[in-house]
C-alpha atoms as a PDB file:
ATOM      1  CA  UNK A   1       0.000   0.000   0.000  1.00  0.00           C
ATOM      2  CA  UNK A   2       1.817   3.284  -0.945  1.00  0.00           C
ATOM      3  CA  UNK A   3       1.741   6.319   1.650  1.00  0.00           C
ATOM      4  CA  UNK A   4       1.705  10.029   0.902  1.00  0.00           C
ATOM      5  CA  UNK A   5       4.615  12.215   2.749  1.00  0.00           C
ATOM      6  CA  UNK A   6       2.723  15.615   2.439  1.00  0.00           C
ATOM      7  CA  UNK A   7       3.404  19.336   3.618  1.00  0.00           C
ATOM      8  CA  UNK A   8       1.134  22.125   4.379  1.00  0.00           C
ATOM      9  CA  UNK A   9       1.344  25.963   4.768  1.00  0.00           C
ATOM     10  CA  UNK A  10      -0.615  27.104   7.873  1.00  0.00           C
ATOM     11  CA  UNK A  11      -2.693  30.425   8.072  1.00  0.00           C
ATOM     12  CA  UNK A  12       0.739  31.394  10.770  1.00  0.00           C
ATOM     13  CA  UNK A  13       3.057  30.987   8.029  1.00  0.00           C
ATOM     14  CA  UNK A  14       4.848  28.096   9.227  1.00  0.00           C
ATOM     15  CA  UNK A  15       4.761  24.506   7.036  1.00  0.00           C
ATOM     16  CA  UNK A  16       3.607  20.913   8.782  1.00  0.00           C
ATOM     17  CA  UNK A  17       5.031  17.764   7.122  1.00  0.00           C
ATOM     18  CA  UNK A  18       2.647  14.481   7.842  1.00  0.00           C
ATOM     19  CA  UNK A  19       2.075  11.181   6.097  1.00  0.00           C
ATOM     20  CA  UNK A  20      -1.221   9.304   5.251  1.00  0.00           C
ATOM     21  CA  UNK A  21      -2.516   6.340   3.167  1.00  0.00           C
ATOM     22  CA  UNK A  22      -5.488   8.308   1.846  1.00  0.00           C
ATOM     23  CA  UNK A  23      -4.321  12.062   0.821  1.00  0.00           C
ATOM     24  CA  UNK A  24      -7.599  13.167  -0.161  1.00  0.00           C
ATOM     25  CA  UNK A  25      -9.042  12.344   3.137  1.00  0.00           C
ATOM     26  CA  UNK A  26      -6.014  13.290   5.352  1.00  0.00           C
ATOM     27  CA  UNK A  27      -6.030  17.076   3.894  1.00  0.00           C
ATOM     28  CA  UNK A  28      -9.835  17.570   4.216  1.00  0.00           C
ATOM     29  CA  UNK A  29      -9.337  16.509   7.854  1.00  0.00           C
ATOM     30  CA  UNK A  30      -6.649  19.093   8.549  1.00  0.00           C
ATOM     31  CA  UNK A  31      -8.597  21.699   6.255  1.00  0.00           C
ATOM     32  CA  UNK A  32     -12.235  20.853   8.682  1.00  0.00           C
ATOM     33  CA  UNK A  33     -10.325  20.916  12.160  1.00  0.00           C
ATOM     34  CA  UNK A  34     -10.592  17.327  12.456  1.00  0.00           C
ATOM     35  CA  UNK A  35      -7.631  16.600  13.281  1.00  0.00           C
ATOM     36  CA  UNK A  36      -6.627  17.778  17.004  1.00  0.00           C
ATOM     37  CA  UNK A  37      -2.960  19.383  17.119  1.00  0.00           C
ATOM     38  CA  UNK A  38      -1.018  22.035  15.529  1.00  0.00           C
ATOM     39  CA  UNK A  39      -3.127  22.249  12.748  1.00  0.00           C
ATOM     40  CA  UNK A  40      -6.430  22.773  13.901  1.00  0.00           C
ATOM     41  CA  UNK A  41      -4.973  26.105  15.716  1.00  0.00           C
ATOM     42  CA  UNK A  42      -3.882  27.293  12.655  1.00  0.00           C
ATOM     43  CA  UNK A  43      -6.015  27.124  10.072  1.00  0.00           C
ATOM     44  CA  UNK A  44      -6.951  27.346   7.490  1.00  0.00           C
ATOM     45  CA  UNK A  45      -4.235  25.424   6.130  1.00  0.00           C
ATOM     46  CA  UNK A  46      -3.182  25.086   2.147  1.00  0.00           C
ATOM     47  CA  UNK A  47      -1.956  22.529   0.865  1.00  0.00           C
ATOM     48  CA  UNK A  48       1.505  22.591  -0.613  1.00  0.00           C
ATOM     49  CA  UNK A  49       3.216  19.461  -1.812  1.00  0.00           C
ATOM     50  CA  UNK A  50       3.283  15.798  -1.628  1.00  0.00           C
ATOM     51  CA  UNK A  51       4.733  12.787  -3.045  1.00  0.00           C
ATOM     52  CA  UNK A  52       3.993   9.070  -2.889  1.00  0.00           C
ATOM     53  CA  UNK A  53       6.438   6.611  -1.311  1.00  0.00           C
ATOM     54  CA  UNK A  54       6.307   2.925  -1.236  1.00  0.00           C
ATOM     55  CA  UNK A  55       5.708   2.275   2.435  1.00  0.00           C
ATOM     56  CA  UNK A  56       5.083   3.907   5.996  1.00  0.00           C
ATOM     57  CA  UNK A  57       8.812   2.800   6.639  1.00  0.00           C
ATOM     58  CA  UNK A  58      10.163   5.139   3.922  1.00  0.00           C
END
């Protein structure tokens, strides 16, 4: 199953790095508040790069 390393540019500025197995889901999250954290504080959050690797291990 391939993961997503991903980054983000929060409404502070400052960039978050994360990694999920479902992109599409994991950004809509951060973008909604969903997810508790760093994130959530600093929204609204846009979404900046990401790139598919070929495990969680990567």
């Amino acid at each position: 199953m391939p993961f997503y390393v991903y980054i983000l540019r929060r409404a502070d500025g400052s960039y978050y790095t994360g990694h999920t197995d479902d992109l599409d889901v994991r950004i809509a999250a951060h973008r909604q508040g969903i997810i508790p954290g760093y994130t959530r504080k600093r929204r609204p959050v846009q979404f900046v790069f990401a790139d598919e690797i070929p495990t969680r291990a990567s």
